[in-house]
Protein backbone atom coordinates (compact mmCIF):
# COMPACT_ATOMS: atom_id res chain seq x y z
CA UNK A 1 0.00 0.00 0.00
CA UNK A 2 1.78 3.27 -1.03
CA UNK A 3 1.38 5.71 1.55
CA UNK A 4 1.66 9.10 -1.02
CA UNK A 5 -1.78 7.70 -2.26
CA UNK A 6 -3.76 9.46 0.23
CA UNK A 7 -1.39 12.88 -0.67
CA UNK A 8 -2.40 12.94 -4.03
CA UNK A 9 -5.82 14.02 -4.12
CA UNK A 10 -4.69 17.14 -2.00
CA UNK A 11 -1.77 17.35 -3.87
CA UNK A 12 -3.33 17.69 -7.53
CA UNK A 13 -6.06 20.78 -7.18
CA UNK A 14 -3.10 22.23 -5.72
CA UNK A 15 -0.32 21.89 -8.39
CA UNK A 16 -3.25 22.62 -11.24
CA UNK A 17 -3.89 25.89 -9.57
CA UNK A 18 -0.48 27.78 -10.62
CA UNK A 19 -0.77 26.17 -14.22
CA UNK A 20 -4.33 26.90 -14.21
CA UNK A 21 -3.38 30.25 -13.70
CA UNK A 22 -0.53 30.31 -16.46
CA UNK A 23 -3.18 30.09 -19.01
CA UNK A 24 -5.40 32.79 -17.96
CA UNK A 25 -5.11 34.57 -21.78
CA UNK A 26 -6.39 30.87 -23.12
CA UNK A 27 -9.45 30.69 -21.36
CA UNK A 28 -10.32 27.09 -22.64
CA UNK A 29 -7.19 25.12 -22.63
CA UNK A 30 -7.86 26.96 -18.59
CA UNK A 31 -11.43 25.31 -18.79
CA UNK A 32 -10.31 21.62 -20.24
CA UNK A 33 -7.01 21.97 -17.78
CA UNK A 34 -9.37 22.81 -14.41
CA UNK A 35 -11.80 19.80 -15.48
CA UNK A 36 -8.50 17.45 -16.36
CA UNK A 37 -6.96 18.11 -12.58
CA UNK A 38 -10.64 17.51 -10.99
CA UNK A 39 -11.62 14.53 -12.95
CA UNK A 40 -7.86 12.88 -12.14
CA UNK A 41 -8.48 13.89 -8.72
CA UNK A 42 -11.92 11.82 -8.91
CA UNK A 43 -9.97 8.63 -9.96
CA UNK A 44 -7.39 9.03 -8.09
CA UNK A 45 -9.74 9.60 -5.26
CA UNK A 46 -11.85 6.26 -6.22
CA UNK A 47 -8.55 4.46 -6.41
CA UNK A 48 -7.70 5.24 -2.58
CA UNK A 49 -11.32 4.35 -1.21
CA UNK A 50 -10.87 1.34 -3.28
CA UNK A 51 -7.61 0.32 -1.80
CA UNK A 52 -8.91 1.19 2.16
CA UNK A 53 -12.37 -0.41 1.43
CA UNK A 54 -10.60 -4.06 0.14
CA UNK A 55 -8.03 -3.73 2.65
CA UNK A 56 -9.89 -2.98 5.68
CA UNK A 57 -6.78 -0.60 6.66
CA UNK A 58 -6.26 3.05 6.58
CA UNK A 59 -3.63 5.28 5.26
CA UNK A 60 -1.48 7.50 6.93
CA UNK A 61 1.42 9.33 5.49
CA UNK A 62 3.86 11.78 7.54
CA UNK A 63 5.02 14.45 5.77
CA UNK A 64 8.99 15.20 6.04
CA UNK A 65 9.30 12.08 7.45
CA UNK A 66 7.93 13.52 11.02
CA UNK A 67 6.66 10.64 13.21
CA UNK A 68 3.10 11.24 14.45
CA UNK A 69 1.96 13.23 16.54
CA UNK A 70 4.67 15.47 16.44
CA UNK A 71 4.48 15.74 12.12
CA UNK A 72 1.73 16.47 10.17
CA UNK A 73 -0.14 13.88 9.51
CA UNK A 74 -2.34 13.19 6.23
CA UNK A 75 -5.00 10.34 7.41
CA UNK A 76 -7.19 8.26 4.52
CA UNK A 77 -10.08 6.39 6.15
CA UNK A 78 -13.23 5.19 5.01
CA UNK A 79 -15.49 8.26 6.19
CA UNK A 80 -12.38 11.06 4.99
CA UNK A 81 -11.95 9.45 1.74
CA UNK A 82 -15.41 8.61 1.23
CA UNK A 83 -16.31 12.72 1.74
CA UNK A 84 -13.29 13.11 -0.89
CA UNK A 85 -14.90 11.24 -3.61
CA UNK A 86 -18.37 12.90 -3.19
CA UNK A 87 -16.36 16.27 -3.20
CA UNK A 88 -14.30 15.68 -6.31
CA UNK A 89 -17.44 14.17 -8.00
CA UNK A 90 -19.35 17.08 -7.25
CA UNK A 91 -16.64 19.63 -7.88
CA UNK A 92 -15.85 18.13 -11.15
CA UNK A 93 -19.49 18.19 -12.23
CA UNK A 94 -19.20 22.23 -10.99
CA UNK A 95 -16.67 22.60 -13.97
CA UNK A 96 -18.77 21.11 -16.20
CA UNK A 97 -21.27 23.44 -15.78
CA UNK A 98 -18.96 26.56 -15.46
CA UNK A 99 -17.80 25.50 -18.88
CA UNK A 100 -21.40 25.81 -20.35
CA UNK A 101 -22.50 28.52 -18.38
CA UNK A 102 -23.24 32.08 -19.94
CA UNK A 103 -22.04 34.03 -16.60
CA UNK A 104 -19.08 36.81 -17.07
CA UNK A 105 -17.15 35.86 -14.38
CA UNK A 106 -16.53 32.59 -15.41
CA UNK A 107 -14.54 34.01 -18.28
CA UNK A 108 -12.69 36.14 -15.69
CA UNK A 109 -8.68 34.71 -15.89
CA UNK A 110 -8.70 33.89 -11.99
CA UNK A 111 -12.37 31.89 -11.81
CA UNK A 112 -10.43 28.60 -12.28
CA UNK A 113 -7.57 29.09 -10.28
CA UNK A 114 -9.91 29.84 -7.44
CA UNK A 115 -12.05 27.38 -7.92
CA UNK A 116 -9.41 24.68 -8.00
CA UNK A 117 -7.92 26.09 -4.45
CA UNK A 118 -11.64 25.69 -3.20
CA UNK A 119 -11.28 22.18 -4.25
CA UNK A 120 -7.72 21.58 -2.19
CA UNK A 121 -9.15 23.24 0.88
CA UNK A 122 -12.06 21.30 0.84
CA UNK A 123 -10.12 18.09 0.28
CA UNK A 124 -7.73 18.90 2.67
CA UNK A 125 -9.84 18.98 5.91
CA UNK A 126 -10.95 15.57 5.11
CA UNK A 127 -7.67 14.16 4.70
CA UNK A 128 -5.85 15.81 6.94
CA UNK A 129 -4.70 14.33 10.90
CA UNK A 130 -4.54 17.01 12.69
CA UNK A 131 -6.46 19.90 13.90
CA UNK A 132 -4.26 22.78 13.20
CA UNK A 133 -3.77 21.80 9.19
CA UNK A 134 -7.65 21.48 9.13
CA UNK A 135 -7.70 25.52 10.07
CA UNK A 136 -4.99 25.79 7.33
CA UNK A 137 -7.34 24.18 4.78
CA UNK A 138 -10.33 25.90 5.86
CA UNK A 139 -8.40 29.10 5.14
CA UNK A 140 -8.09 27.84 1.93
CA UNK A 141 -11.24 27.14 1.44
CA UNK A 142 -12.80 30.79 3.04
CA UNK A 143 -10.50 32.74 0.65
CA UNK A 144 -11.49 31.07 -2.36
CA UNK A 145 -15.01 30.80 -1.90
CA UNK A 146 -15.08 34.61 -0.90
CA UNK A 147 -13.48 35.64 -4.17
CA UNK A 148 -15.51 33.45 -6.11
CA UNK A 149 -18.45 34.77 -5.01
CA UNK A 150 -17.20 38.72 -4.69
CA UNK A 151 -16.77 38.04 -8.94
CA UNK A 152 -19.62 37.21 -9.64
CA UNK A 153 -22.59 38.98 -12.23
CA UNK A 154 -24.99 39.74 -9.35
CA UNK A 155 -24.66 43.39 -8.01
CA UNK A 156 -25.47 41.66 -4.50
CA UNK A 157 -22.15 39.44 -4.94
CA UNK A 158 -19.88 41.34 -3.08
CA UNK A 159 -21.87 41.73 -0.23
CA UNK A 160 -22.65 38.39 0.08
CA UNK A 161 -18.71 37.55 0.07
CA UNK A 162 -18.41 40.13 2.76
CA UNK A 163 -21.04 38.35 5.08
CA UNK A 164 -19.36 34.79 4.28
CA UNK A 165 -16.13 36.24 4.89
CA UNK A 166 -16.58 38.03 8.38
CA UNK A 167 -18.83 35.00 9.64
CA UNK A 168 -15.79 32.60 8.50
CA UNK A 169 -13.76 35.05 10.23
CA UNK A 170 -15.33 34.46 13.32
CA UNK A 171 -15.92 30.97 12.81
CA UNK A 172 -11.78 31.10 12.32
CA UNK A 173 -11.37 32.84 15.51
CA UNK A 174 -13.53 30.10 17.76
CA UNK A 175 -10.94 27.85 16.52
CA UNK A 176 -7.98 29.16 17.19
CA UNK A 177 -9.25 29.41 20.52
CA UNK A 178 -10.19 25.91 20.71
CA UNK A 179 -7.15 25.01 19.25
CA UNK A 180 -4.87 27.01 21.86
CA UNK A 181 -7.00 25.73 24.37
CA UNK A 182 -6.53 21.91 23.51
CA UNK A 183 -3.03 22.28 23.40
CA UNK A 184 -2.93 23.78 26.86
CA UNK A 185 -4.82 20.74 27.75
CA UNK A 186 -3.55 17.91 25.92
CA UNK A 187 -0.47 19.26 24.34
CA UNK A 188 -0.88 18.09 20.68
CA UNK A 189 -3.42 18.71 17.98
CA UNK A 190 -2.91 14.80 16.60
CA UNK A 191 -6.70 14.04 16.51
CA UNK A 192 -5.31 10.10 17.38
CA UNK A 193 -3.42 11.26 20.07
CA UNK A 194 -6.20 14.14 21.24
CA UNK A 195 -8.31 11.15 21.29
CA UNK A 196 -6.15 9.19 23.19
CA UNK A 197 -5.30 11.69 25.93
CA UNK A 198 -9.00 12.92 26.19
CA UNK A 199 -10.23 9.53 26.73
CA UNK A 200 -7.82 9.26 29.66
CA UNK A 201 -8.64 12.83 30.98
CA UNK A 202 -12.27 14.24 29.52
CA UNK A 203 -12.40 16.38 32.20
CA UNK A 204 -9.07 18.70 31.86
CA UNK A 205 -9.33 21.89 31.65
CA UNK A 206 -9.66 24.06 29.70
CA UNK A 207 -11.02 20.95 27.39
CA UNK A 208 -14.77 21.99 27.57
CA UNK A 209 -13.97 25.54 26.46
CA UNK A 210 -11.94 24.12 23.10
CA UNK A 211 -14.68 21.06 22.61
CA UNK A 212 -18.03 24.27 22.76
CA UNK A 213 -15.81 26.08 20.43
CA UNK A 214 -14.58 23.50 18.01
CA UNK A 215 -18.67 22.79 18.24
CA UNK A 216 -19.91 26.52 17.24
CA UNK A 217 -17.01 26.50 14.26
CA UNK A 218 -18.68 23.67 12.84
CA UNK A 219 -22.01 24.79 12.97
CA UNK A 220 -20.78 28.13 11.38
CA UNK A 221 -19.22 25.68 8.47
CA UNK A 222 -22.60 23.64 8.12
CA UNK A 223 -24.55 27.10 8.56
CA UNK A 224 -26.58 25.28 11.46
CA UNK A 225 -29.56 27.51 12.88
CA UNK A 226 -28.62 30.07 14.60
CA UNK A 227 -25.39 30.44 12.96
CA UNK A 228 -27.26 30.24 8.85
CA UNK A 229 -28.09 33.81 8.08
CA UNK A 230 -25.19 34.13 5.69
CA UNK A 231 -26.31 30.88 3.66
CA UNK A 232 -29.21 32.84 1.80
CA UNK A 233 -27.69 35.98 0.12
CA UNK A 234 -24.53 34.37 -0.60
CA UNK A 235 -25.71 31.41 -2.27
CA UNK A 236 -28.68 33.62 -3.86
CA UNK A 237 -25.71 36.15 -5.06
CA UNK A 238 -22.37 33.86 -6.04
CA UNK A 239 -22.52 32.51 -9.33
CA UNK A 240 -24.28 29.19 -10.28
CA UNK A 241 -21.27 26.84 -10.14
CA UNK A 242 -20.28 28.32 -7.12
CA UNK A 243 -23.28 28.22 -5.09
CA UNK A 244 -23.92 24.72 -6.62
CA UNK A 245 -20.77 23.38 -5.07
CA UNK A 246 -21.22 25.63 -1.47
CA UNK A 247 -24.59 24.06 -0.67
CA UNK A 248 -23.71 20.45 -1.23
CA UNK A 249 -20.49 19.73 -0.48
CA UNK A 250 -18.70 22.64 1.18
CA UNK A 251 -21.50 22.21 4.10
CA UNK A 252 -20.51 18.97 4.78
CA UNK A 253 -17.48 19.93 6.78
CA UNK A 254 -19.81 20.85 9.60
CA UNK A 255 -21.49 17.48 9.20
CA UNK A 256 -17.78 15.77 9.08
CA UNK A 257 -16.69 17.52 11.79
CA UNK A 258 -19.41 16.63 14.38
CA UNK A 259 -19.09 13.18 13.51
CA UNK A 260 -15.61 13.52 14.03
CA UNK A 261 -16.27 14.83 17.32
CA UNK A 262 -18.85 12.31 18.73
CA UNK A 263 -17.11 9.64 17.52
CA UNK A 264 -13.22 10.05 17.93
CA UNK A 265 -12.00 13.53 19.49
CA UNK A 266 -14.80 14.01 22.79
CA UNK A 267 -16.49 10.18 22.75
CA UNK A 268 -16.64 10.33 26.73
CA UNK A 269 -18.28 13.14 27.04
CA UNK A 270 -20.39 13.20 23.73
CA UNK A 271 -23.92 12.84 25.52
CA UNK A 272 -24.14 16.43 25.52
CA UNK A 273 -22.81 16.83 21.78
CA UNK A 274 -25.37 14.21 20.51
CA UNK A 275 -28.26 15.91 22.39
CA UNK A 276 -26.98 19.48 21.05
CA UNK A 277 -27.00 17.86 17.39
CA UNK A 278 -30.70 16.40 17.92
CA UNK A 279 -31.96 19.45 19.20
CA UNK A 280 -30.41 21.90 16.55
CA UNK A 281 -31.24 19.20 14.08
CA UNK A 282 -35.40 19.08 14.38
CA UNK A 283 -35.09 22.78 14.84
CA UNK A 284 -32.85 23.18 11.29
CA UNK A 285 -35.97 20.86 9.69
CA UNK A 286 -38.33 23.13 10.88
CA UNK A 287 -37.03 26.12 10.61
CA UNK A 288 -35.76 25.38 7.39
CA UNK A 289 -38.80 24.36 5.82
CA UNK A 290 -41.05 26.90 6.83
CA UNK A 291 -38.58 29.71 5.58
CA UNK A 292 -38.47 27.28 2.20
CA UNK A 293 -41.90 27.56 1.59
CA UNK A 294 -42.14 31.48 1.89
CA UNK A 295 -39.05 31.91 0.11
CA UNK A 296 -39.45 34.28 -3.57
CA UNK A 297 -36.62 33.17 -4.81
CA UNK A 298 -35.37 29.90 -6.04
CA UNK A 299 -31.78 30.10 -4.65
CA UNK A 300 -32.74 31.07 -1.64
CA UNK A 301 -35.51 28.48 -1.27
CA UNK A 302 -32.71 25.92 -1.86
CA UNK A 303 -30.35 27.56 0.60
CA UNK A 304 -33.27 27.24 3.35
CA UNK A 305 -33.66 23.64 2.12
CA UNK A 306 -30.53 23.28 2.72
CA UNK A 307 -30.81 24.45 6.72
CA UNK A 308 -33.74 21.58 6.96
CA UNK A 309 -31.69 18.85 5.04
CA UNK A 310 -28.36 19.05 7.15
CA UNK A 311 -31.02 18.85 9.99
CA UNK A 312 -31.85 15.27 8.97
CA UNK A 313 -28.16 14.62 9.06
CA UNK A 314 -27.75 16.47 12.57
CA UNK A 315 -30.64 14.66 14.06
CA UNK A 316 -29.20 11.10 12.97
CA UNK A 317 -25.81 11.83 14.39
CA UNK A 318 -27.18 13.12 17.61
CA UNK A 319 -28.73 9.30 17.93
CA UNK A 320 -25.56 8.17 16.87
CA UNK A 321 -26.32 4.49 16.71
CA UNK A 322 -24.41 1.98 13.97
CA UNK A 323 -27.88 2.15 11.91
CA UNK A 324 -28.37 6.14 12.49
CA UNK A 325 -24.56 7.05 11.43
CA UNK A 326 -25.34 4.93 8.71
CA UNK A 327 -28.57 6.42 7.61
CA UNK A 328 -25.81 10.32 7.65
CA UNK A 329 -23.45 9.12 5.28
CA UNK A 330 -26.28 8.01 2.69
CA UNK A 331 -27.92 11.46 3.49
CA UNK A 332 -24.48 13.28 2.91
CA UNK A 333 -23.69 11.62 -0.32
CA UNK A 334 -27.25 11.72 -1.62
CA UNK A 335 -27.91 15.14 -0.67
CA UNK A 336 -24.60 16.82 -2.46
CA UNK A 337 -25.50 14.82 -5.90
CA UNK A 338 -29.25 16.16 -5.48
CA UNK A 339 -28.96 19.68 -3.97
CA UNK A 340 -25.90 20.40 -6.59
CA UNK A 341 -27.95 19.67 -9.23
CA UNK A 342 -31.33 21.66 -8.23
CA UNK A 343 -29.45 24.44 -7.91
CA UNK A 344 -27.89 24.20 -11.55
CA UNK A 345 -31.15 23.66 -13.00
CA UNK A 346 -32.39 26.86 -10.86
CA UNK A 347 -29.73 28.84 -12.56
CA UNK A 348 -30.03 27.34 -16.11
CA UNK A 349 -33.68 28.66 -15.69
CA UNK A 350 -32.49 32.29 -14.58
CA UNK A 351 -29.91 32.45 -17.15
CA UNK A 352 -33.11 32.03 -19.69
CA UNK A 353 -34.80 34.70 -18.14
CA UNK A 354 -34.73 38.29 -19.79
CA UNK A 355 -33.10 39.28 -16.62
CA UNK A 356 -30.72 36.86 -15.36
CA UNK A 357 -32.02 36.02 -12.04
CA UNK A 358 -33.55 33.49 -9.94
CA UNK A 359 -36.80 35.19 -8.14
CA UNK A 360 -39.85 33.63 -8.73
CA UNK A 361 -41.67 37.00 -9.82
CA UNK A 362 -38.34 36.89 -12.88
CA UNK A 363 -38.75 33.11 -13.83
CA UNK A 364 -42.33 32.46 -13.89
CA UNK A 365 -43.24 30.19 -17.11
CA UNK A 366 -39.72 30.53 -18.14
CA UNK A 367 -38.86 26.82 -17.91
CA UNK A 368 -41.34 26.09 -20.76
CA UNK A 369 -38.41 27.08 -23.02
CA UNK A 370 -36.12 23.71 -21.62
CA UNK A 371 -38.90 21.13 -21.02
CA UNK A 372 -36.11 18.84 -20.62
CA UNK A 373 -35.23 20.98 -17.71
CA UNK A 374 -38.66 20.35 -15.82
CA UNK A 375 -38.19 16.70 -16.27
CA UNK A 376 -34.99 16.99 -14.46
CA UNK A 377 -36.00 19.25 -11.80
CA UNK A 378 -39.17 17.15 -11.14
CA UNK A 379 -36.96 13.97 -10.48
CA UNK A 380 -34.59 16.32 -8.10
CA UNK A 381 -37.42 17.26 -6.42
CA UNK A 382 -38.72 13.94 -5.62
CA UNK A 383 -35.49 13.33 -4.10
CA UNK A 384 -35.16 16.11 -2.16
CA UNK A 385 -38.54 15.49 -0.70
CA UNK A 386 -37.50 11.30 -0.27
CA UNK A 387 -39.75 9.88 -3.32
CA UNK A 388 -39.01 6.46 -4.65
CA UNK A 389 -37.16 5.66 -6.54
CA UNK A 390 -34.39 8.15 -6.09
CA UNK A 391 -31.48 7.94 -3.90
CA UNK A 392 -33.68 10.79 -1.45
CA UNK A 393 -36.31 8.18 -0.48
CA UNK A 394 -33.07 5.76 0.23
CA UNK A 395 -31.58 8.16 2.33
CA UNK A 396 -35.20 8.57 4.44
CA UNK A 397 -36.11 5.42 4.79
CA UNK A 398 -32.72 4.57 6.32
CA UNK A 399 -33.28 7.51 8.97
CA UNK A 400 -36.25 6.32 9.83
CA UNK A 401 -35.39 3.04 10.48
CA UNK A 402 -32.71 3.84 12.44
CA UNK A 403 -34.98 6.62 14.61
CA UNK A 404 -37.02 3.69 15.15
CA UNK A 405 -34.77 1.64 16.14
CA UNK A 406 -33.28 3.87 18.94
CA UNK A 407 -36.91 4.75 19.91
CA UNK A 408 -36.39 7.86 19.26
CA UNK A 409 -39.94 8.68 19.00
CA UNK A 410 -40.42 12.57 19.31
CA UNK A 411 -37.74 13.82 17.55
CA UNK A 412 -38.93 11.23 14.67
CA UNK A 413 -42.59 12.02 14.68
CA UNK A 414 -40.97 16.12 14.49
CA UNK A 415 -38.79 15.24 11.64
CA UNK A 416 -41.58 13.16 9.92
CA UNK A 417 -44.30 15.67 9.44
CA UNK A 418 -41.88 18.66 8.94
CA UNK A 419 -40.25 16.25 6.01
CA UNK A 420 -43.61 16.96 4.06
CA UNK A 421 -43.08 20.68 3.54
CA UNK A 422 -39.90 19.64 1.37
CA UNK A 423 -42.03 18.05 -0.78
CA UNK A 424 -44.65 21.49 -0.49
CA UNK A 425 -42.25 23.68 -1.66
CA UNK A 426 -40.07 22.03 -4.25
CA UNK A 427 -43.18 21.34 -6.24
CA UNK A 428 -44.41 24.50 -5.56
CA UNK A 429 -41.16 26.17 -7.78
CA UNK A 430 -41.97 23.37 -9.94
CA UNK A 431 -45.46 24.82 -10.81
CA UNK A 432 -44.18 28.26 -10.92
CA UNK A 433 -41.52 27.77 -13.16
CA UNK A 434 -42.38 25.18 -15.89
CA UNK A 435 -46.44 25.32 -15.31
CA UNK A 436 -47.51 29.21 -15.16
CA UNK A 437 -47.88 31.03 -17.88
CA UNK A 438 -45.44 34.15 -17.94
CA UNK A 439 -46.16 37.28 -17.42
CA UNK A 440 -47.22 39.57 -19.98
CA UNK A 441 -44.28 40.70 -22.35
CA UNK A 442 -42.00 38.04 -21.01
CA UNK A 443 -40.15 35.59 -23.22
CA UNK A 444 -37.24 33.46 -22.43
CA UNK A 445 -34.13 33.83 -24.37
CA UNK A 446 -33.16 31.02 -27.03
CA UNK A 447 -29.68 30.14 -25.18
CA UNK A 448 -28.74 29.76 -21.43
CA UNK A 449 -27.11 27.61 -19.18
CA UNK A 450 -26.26 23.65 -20.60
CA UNK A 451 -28.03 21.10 -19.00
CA UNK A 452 -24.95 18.13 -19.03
CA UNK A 453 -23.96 18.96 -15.39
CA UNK A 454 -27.20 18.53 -13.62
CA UNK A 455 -28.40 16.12 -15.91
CA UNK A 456 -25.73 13.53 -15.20
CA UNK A 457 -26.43 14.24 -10.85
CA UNK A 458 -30.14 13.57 -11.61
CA UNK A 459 -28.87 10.35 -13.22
CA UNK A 460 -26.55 9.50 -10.51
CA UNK A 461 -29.89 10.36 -8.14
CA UNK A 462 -31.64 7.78 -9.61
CA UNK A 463 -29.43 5.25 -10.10
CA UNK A 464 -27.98 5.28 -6.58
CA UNK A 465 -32.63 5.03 -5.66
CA UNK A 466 -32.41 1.87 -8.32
CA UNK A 467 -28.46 0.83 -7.16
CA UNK A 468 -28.39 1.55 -3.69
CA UNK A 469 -26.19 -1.33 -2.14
CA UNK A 470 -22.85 -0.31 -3.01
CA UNK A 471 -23.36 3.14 -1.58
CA UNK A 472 -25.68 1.33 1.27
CA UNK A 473 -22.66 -1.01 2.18
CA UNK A 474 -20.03 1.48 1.83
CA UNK A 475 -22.06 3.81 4.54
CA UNK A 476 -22.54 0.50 7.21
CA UNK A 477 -18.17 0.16 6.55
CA UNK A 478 -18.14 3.57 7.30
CA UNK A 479 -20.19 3.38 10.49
CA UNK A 480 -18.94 0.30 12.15
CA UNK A 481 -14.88 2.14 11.01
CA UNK A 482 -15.72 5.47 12.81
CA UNK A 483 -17.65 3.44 15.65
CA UNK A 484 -14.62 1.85 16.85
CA UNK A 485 -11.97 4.05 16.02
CA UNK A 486 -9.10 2.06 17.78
CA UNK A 487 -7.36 1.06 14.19
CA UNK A 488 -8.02 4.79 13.04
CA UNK A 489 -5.89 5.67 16.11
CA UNK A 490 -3.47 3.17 16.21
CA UNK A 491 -2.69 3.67 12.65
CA UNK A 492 -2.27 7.59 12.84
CA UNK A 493 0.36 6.90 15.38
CA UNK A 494 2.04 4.56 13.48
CA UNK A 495 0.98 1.28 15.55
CA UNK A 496 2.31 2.91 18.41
């Protein structure tokens, strides 16, 4: 097993960027170059979770040659690599539709560059050992998506990228605190050997200061009620491909991070983590669903969705049984393929509209110019809602199962009936936008936004509702792996 495996899909997005850059005056050789680094970052990505998943072993590699814990450490298991295929998947289908997409900015000589630093930072935090480096990727990840979204066509776009950047700036700043304060604690930022030493001393202070901390950063990441009122405007305002790849798989670093938490870093005193997660998970499903269905705009509706989605997640975490950790990673996986791809459609409709944008009173009737397009987003919204046979009603129905089997009865009956308005308000747009006539004097333009992109997630949507036991099986790996984390530990540190 070659250690530099699990370094290479970090490694890649990085190295393109610079040579993306280099060909800033040939904007397509830039385009094909950007999509030829993410879609060898897919494979290479596939080839690693093939490797751990046969091999029942995960892999570490220290770079400079830096023994753990005192190195940094990059760390390939079944739940970090399994986020980094969904992310290069997702991010590669983000270039596809960048490179059919009518917006200015994507034409601009530092979209790609940007975009492929997004993709490292993201990667990075779920590859990476250790606590500080996953501030050092987030970084990395803040200052791309801000730039990417201060470029963009909408008049609203720098304002947006000011809101996402101060409330990453804060969510930086409860870090660094929690970070200081761990190492005053523990004295290392190893997550192996944090989990190690706070197993033999939960208690030490000031360790429930960094673990409330480390908490609110996450839920800043996963834009977790209270901490979502920056979701909305900047995924309403950044451009298409952008906001496609921020509200599916940039969000799951939250949800990474709190599983990390519950079920490696603060496992003896996670009762009050899991309870915290079921709570602010029923609240993000109802919360988000009522501000879904009064949304006017079809970004924004999807950003609320989003709130009441990651909820689902939250909620099944909290519960944090083998079946309910289970029933998170299906959610996570199917909910980036299906939430990427609603909100290309939504912008291949605006970018038909005489005005490019996304409100309701702008797009009415305008999807009768792509029927095609209604097709899709009638499937997408059957799986955002949990309809057989997509991968959505998968995702549910393991939830469920799993709520009932830790007789969890309140917060499932909550979740249940709030799980309808999904369905309210998804088909609602639906009507709006391929069933109502326009208004008066309104006539979609003859070219817009290419379908490809969300097209081929809808697919994947439906296969993985037809197809689910690969994924399925993958997910129960995943949550008997991160259940007992003692070979996670034992192989960050070498086998010491």
């Amino acid at each position: 097993m070659n250690p530099h495996l699990v370094l290479l899909p970090i490694l890649i997005p990085l190295a393109g960027t610079p040579v993306a850059l280099l060909l800033r005056r040939r904007p397509r050789a830039q385009s094909a170059w950007a999509l030829g680094v993410m879609l060898t970052t897919l494979l290479v990505s596939l080839r690693l979770l093939g490797v751990i998943w046969s091999g029942g072993q995960p892999v570490t590699f220290q770079l400079g040659g830096w023994p753990a814990p005192f190195g940094i450490t990059l760390m390939g298991d079944l739940l970090g690599v399994t986020m980094t295929v969904m992310s290069a998947l997702v991010l590669g289908l983000g270039l596809v539709y960048a490179a059919g997409c009518g917006d200015r900015c994507i034409t601009y000589p530092h979209f790609y560059p940007l975009f492929l630093a997004l993709a490292a930072g993201l990667i990075g935090i779920f590859l990476t050992g250790d606590i500080f480096n996953m501030f050092v990727f987030a970084e990395l990840l803040v200052i791309s998506g801000t730039a990417l979204t201060a470029i963009s066509d909408d008049p609203n776009g720098t304002e947006a990228a000011y809101k996402y950047f101060f409330m990453s700036l804060l969510a930086s700043i409860f870090l660094l605190i929690a970070m200081g304060s761990l190492y005053v604690a523990y004295g290392t930022l190893n997550m192996a050997d944090l989990a190690q030493r706070i197993a033999a001393e939960p208690a030490r202070q000031p360790a429930p200061l960094a673990m409330a901390l480390l908490f609110a950063f996450f839920m800043v990441k996963s834009a977790v009620v209270p901490f979502h009122f920056w979701q909305p405007d900047f995924h309403a305002a950044s451009p298409t491909p952008v906001s496609a790849m921020l509200s599916s798989v940039v969000v799951k670093v939250g949800v990474y991070g709190f599983i990390r938490m519950t079920t490696l870093l603060f496992v003896p005193v996670a009762a009050p983590l899991k309870t915290a997660l079921i709570v602010l998970g029923v609240v993000g499903v109802i919360f988000g669903g009522f501000t879904a269905l009064g949304a006017t705009h079809a970004k924004r509706m999807l950003a609320y969705s989003t709130l009441g989605q990651v909820g689902f997640i939250l909620v099944a975490i909290g519960w944090g049984t083998p079946a309910a950790l289970t029933a998170a990673i299906i959610l996570t996986f199917n909910h980036s393929l299906i939430k990427a791809a609603m909100l290309m459609l939504a912008g291949a409709v605006a970018s038909r509209a005489p005005v490019k944008s996304a409100s309701f009173d702008v797009i009415t009737g305008m999807g009768k110019a792509i029927p095609f397009g209604g097709v899709l987003f009638f499937i997408g919204a059957l799986a955002l809602a949990g309809v057989p046979p997509t991968n959505g009603f998968v995702g549910k129905l393991t939830l469920f199962g799993s709520g009932i089997q830790a007789q969890a009865y309140p917060a499932l009956l909550l979740i249940g009936v709030f799980s309808i308005m999904t369905l309210m308000y998804v088909i609602r747009a639906f009507q709006v936008i391929w069933w109502t006539p326009p208004a008066e004097g309104q006539k979609a333009k003859s070219k817009g936004d290419a379908l490809l992109a969300p097209a081929i997630l809808i697919g994947l949507c439906v296969l993985l509702g037809l197809w689910s036991e690969p994924l399925a099986r993958l997910a129960v790996d995943i949550a008997g792996s991160v259940g007992n984390p003692a070979l996670y530990i034992l192989t960050a540190l070498g086998g010491r």
